[in-house]
PDB file of N, CA and C in Angstrom:
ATOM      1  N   UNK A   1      70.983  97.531 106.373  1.00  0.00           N
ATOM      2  CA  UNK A   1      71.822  96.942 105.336  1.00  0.00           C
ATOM      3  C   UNK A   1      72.437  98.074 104.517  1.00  0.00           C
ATOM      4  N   UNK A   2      73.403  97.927 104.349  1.00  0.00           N
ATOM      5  CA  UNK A   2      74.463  99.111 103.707  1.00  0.00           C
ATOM      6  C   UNK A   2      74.584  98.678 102.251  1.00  0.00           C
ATOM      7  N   UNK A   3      74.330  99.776 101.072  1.00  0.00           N
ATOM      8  CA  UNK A   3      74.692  99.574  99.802  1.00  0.00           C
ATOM      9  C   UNK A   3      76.146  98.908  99.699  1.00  0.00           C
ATOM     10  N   UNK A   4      76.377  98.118  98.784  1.00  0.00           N
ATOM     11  CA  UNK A   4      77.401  97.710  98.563  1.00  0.00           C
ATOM     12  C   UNK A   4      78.780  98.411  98.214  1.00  0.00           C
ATOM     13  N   UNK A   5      79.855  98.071  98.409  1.00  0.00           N
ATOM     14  CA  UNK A   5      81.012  99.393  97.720  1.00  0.00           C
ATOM     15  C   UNK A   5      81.217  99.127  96.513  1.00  0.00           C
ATOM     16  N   UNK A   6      81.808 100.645  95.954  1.00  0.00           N
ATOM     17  CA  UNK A   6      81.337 100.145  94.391  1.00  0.00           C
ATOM     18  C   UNK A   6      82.580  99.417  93.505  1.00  0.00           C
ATOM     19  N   UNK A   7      82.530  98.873  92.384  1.00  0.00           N
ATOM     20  CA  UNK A   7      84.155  98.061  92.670  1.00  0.00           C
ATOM     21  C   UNK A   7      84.604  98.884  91.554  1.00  0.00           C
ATOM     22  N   UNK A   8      86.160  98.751  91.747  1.00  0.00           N
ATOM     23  CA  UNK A   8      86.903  98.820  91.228  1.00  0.00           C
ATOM     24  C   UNK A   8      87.045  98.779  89.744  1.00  0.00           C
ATOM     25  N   UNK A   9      87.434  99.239  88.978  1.00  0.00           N
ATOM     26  CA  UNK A   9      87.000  98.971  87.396  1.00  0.00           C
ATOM     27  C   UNK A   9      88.878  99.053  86.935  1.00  0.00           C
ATOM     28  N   UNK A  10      88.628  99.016  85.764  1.00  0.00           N
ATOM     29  CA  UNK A  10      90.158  98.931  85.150  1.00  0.00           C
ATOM     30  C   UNK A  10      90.128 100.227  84.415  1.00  0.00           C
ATOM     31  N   UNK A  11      91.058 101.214  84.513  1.00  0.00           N
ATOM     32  CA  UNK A  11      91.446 102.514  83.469  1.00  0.00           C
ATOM     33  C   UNK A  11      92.092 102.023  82.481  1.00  0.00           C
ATOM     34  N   UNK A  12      92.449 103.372  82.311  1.00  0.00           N
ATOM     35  CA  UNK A  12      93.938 103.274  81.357  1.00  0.00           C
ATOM     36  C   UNK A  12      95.265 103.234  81.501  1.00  0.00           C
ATOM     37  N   UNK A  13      95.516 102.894  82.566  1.00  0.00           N
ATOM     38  CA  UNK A  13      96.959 102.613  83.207  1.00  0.00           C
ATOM     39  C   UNK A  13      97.410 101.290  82.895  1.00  0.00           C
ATOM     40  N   UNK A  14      99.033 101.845  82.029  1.00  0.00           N
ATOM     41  CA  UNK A  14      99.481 100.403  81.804  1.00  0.00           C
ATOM     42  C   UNK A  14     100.847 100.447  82.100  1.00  0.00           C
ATOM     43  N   UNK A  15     101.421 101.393  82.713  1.00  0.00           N
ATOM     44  CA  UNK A  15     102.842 101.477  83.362  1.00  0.00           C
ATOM     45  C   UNK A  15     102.967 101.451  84.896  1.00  0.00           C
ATOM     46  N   UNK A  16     104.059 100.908  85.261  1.00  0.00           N
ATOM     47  CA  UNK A  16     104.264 101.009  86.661  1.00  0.00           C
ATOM     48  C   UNK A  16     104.623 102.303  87.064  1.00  0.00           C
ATOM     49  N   UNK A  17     105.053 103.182  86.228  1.00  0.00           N
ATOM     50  CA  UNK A  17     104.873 104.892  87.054  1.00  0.00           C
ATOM     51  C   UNK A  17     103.541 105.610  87.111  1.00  0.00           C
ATOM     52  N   UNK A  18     102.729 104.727  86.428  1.00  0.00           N
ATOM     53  CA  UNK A  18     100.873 105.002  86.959  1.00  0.00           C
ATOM     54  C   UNK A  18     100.476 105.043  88.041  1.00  0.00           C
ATOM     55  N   UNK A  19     101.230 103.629  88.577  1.00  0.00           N
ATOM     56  CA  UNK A  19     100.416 103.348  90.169  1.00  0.00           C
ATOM     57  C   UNK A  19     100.537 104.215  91.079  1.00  0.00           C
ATOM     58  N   UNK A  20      99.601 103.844  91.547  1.00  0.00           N
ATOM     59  CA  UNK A  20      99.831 104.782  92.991  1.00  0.00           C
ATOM     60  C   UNK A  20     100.346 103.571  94.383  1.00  0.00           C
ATOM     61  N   UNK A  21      99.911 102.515  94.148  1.00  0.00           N
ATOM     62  CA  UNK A  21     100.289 101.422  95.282  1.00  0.00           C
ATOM     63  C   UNK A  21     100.645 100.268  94.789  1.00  0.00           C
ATOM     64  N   UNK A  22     100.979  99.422  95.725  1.00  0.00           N
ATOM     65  CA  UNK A  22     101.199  97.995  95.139  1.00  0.00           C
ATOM     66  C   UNK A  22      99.974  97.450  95.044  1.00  0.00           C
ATOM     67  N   UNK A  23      98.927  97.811  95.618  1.00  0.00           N
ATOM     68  CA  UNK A  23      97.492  96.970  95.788  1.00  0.00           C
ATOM     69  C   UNK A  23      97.315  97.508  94.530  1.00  0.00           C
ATOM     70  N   UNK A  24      97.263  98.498  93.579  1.00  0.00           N
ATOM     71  CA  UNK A  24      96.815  99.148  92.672  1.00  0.00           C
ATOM     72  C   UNK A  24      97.369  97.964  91.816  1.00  0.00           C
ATOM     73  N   UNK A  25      98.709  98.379  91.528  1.00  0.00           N
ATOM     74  CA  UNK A  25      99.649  97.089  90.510  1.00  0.00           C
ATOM     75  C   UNK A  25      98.955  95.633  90.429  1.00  0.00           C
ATOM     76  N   UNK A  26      98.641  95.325  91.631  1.00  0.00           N
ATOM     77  CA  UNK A  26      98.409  94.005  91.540  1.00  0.00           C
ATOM     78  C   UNK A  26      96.980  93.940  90.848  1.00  0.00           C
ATOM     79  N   UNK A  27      96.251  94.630  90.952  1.00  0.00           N
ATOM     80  CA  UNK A  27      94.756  94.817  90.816  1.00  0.00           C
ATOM     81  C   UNK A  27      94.800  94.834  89.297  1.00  0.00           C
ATOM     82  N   UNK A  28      95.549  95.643  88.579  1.00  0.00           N
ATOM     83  CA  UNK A  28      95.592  96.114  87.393  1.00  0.00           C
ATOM     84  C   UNK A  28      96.064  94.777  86.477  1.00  0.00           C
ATOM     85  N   UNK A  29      96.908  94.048  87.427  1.00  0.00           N
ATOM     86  CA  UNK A  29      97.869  92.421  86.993  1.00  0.00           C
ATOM     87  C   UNK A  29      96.915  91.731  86.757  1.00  0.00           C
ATOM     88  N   UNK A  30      95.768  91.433  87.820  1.00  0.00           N
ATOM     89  CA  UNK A  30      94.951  90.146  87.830  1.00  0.00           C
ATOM     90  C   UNK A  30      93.743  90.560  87.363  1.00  0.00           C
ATOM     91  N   UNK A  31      93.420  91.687  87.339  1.00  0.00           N
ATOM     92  CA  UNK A  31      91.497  91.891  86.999  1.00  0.00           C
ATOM     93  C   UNK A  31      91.791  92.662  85.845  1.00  0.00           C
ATOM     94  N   UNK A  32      93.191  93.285  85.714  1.00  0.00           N
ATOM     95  CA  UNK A  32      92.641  93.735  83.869  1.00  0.00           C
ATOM     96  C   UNK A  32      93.692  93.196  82.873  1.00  0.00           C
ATOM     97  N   UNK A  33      94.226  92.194  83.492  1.00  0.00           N
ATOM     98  CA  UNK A  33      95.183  91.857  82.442  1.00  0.00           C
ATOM     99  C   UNK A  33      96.554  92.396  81.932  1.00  0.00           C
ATOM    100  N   UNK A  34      96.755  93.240  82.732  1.00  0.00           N
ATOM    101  CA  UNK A  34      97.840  94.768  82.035  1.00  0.00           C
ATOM    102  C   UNK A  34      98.940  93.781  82.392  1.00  0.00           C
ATOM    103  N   UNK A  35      99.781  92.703  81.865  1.00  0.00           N
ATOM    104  CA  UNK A  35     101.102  91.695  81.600  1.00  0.00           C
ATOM    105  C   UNK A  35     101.914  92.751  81.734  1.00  0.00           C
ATOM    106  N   UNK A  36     102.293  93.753  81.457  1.00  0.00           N
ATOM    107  CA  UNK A  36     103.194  94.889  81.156  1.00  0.00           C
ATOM    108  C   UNK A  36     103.581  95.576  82.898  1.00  0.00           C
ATOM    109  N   UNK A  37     103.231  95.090  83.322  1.00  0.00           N
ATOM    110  CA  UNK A  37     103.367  95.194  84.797  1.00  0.00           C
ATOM    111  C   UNK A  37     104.248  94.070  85.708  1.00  0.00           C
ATOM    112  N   UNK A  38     104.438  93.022  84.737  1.00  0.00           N
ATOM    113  CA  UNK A  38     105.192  91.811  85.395  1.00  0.00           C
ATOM    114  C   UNK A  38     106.116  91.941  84.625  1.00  0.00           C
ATOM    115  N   UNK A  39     107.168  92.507  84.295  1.00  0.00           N
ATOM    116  CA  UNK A  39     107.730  92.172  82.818  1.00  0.00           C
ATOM    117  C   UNK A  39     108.860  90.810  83.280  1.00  0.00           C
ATOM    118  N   UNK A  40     109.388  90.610  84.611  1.00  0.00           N
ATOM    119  CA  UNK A  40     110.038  89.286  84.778  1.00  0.00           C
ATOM    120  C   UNK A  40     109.104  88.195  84.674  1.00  0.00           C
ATOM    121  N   UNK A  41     108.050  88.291  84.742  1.00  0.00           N
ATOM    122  CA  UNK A  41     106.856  86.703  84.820  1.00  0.00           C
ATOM    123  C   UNK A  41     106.839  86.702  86.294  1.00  0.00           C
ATOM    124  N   UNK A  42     107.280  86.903  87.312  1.00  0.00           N
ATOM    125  CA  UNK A  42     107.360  86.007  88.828  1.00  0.00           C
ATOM    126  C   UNK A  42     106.069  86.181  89.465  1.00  0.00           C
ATOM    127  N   UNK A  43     105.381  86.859  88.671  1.00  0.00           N
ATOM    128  CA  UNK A  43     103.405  87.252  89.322  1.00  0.00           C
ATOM    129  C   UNK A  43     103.924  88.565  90.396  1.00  0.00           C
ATOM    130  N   UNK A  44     104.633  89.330  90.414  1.00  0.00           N
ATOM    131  CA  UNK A  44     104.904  90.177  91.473  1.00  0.00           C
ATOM    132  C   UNK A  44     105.015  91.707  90.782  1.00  0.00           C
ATOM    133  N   UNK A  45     103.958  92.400  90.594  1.00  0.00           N
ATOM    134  CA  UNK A  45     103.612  93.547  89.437  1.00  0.00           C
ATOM    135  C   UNK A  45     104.667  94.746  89.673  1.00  0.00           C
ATOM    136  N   UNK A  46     105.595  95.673  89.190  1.00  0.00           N
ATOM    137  CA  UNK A  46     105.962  96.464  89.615  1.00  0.00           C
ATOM    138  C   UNK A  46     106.911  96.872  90.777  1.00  0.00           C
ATOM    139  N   UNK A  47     108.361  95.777  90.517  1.00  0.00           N
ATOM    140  CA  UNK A  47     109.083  95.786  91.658  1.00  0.00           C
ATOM    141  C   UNK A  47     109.545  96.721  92.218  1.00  0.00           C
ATOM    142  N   UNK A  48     109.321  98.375  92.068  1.00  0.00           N
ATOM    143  CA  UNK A  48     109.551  99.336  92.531  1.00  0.00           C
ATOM    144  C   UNK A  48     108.560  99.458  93.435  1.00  0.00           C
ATOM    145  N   UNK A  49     107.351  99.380  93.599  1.00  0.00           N
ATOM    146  CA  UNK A  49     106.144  99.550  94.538  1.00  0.00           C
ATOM    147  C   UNK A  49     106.311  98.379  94.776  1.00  0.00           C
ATOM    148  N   UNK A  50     106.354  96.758  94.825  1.00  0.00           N
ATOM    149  CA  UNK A  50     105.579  96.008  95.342  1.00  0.00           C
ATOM    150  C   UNK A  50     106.855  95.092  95.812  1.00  0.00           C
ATOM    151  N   UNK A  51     108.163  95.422  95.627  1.00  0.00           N
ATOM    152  CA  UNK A  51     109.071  94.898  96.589  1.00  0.00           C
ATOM    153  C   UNK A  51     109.749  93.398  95.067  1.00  0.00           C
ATOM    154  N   UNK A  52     110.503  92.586  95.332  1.00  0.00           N
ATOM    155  CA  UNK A  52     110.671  91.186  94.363  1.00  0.00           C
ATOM    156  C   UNK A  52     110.412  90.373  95.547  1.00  0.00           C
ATOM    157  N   UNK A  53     110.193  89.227  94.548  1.00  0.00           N
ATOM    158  CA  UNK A  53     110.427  87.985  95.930  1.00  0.00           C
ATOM    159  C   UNK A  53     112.013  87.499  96.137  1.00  0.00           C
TER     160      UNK A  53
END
C-alpha cells in the first residue's frame, strides 16, 4: 500500500500571470476561492491559459 499523494494546498497566487497551467487556474478557482481568476463569471479561470468557451 502506497502513502497517499500529498494534496495540493492554496498559496498566494491571485493573478492569472501566476499560473503556471490551466489545471493550476482552475484549482486555485474552485478549492481556494481566488474569483479574480474568472473576471467574465463563465466558470472558465484565466482565458489566456485555459482557452474561453
Amino acid at each position: 500500500m502506497s502513502p497517499p499523494a500529498p494534496a495540493a494546498s492554496c498559496g498566494a497566487k491571485r493573478k492569472c500571470g501566476q499560473m503556471l497551467s490551466c489545471e493550476e487556474a482552475r484549482f486555485y478557482l474552485s478549492s481556494c476561492g481566488v474569483r479574480a481568476l474568472d473576471r467574465d463569471g463563465d466558470g472558465v479561470p484565466c482565458e489566456s491559459l485555459c482557452g474561453g468557451r
